[in-house]
Protein backbone atom coordinates (compact mmCIF):
# COMPACT_ATOMS: atom_id res chain seq x y z
CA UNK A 1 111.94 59.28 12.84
CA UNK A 2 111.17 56.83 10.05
CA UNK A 3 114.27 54.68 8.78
CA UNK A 4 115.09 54.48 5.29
CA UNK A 5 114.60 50.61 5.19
CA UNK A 6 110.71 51.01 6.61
CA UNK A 7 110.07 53.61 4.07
CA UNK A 8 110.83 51.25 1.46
CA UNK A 9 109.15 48.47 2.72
CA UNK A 10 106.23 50.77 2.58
CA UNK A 11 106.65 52.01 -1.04
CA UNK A 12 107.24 47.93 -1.97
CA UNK A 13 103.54 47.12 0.13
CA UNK A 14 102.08 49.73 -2.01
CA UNK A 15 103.32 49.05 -5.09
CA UNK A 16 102.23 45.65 -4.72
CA UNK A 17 98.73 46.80 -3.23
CA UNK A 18 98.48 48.41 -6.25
CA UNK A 19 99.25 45.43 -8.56
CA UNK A 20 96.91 43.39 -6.48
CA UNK A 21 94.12 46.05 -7.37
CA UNK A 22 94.93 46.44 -10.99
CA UNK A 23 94.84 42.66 -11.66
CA UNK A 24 91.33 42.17 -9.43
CA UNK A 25 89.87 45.28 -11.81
CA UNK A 26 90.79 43.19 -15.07
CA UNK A 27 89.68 40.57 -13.87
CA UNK A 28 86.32 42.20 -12.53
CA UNK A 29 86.37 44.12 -16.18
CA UNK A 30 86.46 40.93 -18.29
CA UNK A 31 83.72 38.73 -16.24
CA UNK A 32 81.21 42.13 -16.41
CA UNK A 33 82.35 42.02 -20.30
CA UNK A 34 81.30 38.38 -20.79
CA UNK A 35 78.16 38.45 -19.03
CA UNK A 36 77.21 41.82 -22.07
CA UNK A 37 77.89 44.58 -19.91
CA UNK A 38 79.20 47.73 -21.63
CA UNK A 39 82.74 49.30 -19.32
CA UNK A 40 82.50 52.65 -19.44
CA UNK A 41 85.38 53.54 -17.36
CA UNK A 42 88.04 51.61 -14.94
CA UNK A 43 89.76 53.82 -12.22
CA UNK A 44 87.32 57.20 -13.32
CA UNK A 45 88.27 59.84 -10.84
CA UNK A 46 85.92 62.29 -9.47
CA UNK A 47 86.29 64.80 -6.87
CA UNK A 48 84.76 62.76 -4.45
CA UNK A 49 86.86 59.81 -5.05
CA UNK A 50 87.83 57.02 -7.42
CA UNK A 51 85.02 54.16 -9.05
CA UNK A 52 86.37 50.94 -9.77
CA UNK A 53 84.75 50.32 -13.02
CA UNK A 54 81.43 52.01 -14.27
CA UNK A 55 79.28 49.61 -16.36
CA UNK A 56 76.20 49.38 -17.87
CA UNK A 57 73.90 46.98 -19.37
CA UNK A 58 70.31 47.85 -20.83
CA UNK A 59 69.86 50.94 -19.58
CA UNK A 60 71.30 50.10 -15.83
CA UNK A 61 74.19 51.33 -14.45
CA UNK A 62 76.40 49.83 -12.23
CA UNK A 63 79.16 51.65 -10.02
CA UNK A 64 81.41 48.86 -8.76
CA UNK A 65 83.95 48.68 -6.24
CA UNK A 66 86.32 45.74 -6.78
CA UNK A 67 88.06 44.08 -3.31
CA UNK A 68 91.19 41.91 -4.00
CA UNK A 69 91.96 39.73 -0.47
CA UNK A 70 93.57 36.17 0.17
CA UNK A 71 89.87 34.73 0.55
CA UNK A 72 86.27 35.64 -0.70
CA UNK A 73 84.96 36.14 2.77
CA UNK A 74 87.83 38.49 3.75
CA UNK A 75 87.12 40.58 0.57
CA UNK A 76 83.46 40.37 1.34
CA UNK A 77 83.95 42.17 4.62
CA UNK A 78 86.58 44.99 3.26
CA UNK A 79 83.77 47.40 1.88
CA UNK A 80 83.00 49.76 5.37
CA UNK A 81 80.35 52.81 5.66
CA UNK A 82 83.38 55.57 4.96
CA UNK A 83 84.01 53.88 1.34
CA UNK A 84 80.69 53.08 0.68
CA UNK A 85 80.20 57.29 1.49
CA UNK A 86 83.01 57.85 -0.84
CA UNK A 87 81.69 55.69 -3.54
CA UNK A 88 78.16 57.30 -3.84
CA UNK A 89 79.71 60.73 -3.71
CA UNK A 90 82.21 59.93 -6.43
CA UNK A 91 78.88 58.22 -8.75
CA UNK A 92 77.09 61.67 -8.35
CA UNK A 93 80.00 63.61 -9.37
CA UNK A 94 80.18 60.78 -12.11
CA UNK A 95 77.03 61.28 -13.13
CA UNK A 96 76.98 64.95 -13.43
CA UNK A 97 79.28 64.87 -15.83
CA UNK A 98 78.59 62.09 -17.45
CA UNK A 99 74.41 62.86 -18.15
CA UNK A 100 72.55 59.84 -20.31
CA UNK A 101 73.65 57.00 -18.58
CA UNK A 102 71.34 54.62 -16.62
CA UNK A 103 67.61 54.97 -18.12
CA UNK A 104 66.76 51.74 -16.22
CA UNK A 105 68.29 52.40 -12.72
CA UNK A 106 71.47 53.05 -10.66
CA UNK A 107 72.97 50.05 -8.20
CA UNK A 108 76.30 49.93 -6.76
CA UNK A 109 77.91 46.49 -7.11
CA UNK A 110 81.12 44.84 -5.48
CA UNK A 111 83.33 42.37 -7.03
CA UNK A 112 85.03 40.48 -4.79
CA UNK A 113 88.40 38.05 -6.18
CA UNK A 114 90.39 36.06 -3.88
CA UNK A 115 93.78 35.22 -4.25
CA UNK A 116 93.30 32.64 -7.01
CA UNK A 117 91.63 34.79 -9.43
CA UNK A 118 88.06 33.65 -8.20
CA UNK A 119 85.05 36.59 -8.34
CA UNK A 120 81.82 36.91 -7.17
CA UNK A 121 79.78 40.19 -7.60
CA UNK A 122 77.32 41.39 -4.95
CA UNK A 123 74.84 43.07 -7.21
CA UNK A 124 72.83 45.80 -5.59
CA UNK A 125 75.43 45.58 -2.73
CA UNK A 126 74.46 48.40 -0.69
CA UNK A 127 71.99 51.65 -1.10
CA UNK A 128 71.64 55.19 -0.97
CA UNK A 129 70.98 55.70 2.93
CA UNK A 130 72.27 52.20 4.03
């Protein structure tokens, strides 16, 4: 049996996780703003799953999963084949209900920011059938 004091060491690692996330996703957000990409939606929910942020820029659309870790590399590693599954499910529920979006193409992009606020997006990160 669980003791109390785990349990809220858990909730605390969670709540943090979560802060972590929320502050990568702005940060994400406003570099995708300055470089004249249009945020359509931070944290959309599907029944597949949660997107990031859901962008798009002349036409293209851009599904992004955003990775908060101490270091760059260790974010650039955090994105596995189960998430990657969940992501493009969750981008064709988006897109069902969302119709009109991307005339120029679909991609799936991952922002990565270390610890120190730093971000680097992987555009075209991964496909369909990877």
């Amino acid at each position: 049996m669980e003791d109390h004091g785990e349990k809220t060491r858990r909730l605390l690692r969670g709540r943090r996780a979560d802060a972590s996330g929320r502050d990568a996703e702005a940060i994400a957000a406003a570099a995708l703003l300055r470089q004249g990409w249009v945020v359509l939606a931070q944290r959309a929910r599907t029944p597949a799953g949660e997107i990031d942020l859901i962008a798009e820029r002349d036409g293209l659309l851009a599904f992004i999963e955003v990775k908060a870790r101490p270091s760059l590399s260790e974010a650039a590693l955090a994105l596995g084949a189960r998430q990657r599954a969940r992501l493009i499910a969750a981008a064709e529920c988006w897109i069902a209900t969302n119709p009109g979006h991307g005339a120029a193409g679909m991609r799936f992009d991952v922002v990565i920011v270390a610890a120190d606020g730093t971000a680097r997006r992987i555009a075209d990160a991964f496909r369909v059938g990877d």
